[in-house]
Protein backbone atom coordinates (compact mmCIF):
# COMPACT_ATOMS: atom_id res chain seq x y z
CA UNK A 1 -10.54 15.27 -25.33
CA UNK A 2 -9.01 13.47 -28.02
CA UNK A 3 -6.92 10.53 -28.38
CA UNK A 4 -4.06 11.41 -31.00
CA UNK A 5 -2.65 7.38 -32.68
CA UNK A 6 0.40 7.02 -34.56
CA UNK A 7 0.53 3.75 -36.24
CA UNK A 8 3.92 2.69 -36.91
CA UNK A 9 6.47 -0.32 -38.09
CA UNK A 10 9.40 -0.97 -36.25
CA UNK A 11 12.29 0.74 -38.56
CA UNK A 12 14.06 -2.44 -39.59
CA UNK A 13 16.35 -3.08 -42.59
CA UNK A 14 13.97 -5.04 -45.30
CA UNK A 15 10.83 -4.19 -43.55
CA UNK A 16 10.02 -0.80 -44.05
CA UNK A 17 10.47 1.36 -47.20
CA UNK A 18 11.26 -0.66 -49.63
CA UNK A 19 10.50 1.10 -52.06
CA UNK A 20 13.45 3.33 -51.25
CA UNK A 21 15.40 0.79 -52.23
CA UNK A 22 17.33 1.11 -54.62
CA UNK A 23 18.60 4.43 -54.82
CA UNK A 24 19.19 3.80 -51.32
CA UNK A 25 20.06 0.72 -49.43
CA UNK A 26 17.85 -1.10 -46.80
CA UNK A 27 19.89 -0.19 -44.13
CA UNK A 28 19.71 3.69 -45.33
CA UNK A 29 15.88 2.86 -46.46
CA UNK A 30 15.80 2.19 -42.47
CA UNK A 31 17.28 5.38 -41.11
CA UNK A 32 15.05 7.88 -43.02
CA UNK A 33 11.78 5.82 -41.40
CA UNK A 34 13.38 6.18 -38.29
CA UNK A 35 14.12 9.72 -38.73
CA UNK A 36 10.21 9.73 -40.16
CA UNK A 37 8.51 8.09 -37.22
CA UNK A 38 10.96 10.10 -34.66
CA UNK A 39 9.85 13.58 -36.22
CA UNK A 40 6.17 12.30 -36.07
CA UNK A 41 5.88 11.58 -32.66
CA UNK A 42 7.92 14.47 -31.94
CA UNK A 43 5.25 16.45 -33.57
CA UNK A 44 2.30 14.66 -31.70
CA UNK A 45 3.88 14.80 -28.41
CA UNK A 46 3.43 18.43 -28.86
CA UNK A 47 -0.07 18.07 -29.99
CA UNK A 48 -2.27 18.80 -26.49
CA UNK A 49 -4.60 15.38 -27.19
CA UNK A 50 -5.85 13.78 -23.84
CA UNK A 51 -3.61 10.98 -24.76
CA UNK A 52 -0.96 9.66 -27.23
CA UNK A 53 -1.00 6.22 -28.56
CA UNK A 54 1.54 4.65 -30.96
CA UNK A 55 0.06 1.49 -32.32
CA UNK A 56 3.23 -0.53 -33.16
CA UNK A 57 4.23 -3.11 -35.37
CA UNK A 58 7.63 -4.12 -33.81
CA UNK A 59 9.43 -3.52 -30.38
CA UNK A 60 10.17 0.02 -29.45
CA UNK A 61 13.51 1.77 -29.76
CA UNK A 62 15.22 5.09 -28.63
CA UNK A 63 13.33 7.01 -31.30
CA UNK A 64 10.23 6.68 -28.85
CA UNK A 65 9.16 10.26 -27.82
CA UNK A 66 8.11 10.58 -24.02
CA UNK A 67 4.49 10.35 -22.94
CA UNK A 68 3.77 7.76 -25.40
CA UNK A 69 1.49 4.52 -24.64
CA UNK A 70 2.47 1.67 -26.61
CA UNK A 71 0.14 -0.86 -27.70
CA UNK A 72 0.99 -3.44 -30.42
CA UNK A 73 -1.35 -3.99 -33.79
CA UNK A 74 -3.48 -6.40 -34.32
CA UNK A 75 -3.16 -8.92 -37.11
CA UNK A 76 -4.69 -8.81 -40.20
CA UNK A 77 -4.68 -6.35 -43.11
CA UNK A 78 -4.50 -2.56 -43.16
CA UNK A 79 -7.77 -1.45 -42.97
CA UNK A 80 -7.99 -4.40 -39.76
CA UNK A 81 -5.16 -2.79 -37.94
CA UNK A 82 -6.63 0.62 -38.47
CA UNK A 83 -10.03 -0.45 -37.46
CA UNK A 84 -8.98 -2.03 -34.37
CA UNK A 85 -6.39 1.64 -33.41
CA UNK A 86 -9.98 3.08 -33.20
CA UNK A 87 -11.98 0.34 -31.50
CA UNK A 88 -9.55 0.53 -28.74
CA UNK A 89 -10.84 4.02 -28.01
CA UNK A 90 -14.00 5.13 -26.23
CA UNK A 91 -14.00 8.87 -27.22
CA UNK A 92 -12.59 10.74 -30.32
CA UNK A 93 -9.62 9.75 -31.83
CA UNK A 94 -7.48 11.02 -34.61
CA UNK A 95 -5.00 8.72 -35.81
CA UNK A 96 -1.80 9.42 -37.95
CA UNK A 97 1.00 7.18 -39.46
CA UNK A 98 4.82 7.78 -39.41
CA UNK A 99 4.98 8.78 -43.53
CA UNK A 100 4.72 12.53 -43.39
CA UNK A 101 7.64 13.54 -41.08
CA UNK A 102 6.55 17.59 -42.32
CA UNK A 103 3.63 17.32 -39.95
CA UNK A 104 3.40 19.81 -37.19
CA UNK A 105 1.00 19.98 -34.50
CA UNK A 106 -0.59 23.50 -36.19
CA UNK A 107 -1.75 20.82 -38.96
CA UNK A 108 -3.09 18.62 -36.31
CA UNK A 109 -4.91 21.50 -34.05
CA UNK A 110 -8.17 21.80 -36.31
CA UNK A 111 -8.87 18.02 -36.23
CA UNK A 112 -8.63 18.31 -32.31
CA UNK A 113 -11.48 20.71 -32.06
CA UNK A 114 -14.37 18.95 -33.62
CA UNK A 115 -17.12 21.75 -33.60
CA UNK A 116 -19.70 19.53 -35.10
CA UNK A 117 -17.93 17.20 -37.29
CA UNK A 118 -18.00 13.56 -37.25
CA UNK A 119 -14.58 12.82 -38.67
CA UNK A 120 -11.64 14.60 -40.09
CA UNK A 121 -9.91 13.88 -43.18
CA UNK A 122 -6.63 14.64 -44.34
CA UNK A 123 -5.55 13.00 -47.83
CA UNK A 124 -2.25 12.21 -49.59
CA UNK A 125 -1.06 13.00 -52.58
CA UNK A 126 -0.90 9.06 -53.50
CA UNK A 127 -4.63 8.63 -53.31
CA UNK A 128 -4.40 7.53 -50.09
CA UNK A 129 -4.86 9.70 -46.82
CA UNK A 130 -2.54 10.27 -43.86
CA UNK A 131 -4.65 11.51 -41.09
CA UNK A 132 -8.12 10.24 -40.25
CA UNK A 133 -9.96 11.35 -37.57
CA UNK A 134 -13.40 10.16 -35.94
CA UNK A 135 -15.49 11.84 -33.35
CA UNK A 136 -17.65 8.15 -32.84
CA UNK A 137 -14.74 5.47 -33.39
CA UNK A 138 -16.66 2.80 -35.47
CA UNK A 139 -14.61 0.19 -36.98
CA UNK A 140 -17.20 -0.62 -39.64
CA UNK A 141 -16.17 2.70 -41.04
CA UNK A 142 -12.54 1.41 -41.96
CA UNK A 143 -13.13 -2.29 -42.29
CA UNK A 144 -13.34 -3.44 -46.27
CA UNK A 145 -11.53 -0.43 -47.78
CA UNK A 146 -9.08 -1.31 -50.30
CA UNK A 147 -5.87 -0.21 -48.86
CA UNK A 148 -2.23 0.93 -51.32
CA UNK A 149 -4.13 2.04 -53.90
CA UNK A 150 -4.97 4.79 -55.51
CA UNK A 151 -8.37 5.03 -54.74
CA UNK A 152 -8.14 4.45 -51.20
CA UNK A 153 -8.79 8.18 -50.12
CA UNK A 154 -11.29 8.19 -52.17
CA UNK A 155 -13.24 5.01 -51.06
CA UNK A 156 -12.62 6.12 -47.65
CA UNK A 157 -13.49 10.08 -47.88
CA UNK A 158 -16.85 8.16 -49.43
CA UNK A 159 -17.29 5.68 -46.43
CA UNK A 160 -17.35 8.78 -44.19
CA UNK A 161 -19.93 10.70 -46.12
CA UNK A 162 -22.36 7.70 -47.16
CA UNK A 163 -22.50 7.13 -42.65
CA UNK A 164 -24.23 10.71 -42.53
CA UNK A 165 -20.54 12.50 -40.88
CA UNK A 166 -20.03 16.36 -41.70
CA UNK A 167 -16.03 16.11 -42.82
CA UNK A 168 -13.42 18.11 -41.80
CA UNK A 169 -10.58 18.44 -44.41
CA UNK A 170 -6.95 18.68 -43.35
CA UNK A 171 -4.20 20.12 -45.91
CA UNK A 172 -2.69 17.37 -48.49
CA UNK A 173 0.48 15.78 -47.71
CA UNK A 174 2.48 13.66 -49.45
CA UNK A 175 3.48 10.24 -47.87
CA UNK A 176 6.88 8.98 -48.22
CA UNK A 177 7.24 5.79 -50.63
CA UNK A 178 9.48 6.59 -53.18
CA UNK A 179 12.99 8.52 -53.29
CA UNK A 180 11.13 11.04 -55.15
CA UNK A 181 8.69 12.05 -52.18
CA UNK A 182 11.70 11.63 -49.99
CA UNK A 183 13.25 14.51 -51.83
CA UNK A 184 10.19 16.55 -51.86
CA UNK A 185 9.54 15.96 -48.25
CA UNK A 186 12.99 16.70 -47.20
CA UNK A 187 13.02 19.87 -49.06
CA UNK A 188 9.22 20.82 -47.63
CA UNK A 189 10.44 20.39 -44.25
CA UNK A 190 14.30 21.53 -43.97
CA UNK A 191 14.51 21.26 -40.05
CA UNK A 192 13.19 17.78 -39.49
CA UNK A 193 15.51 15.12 -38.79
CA UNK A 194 14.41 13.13 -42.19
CA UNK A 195 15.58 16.36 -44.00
CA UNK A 196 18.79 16.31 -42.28
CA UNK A 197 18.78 12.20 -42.65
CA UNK A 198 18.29 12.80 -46.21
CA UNK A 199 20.60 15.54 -47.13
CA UNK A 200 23.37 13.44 -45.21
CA UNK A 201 22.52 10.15 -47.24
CA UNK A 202 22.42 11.87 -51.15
CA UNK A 203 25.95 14.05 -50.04
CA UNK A 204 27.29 10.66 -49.82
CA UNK A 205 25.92 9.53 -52.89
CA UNK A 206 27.50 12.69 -54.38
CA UNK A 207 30.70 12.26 -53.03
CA UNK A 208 30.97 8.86 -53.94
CA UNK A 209 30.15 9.81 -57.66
CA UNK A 210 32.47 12.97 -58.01
């Protein structure tokens, strides 16, 4: 069975999604990661993996799901923190991050039945990916890739395939950075709390500019 990750941040005001800010305060930047990260692990807790792991930067709050284990990150850069997620497994793990509040578990499900592959793959429509998944967990796979940029699918997709893994590819996605993918993700995924989060935040932008 699989181990299903979520690495997260702790949704704090001036720490996470900046780049939300402005059109929308840090405070507001805040809530729609919360809502993010709570409709993520919603979404995994319903995933049937052997375990669930969120791999957090922070202290939890009341936006943990149940049947979560809670380990903190390592220090170090991205591709460290990553690296380490999967190091701390012994079997097949498949780990997420709390950026694409539209995913279900039907997105996850192919990615928990490997069938031959060596990894799974699921990219973002920054360059980056959101979902990477590895049958073997082998840190040397993540360590050195340039992370936040818009190459770093790329670089990774090629890590994969230059170790010799058949690649399973999981839909696109697009992560949540700027109030632009907010919109589009909000409007993607209409019963999520971030929609609701979102739709809540811009009516008062409205109202305050009528």
């Amino acid at each position: 069975m699989t181990t299903l990750l979520v690495i997260a941040k702790q949704p704090l005001p001036g720490r996470v999604k900046t780049r939300l800010t402005p059109p929308f305060t840090p405070q507001e930047a805040a809530s729609l990661a919360e809502a993010a990260l709570a409709d993520t692990l919603a979404a995994a807790a319903r995933t049937p993996a052997s375990r669930h792991v969120l791999v957090l930067d922070g202290e939890p709050g009341p936006w943990l799901a149940p049947g979560f284990e809670v380990v903190p990150q390592t220090a170090g850069g991205l591709d460290e923190r990553l690296a380490a997620a999967f190091a701390a497994c012994s079997g097949p793990a498949l780990l997420i991050g709390m950026d694409t509040p539209q995913v279900t578990p039907e997105l996850l499900a192919p990615a928990l039945r490997w069938d031959g592959h060596g990894a799974w793959f699921g990219p973002a429509a920054d360059g980056g990916f959101w979902a990477l998944g590895l049958a073997a967990p082998d840190p040397a796979l993540l360590l050195g890739v340039p992370m936040s940029r818009p190459d770093t699918g790329a670089v990774q997709y090629g890590r994969l395939r230059a170790a010799g893994l058949r690649v399973g590819a999981l839909p696109e996605l697009r992560d949540v950075d700027t109030a632009e993918d907010a919109r589009q993700v909000a409007a993607q995924a209409p019963g999520t709390r971030f929609a609701v989060r979102h739709a809540e935040l811009t009516a008062a932008v409205s109202g305050a500019g009528a």
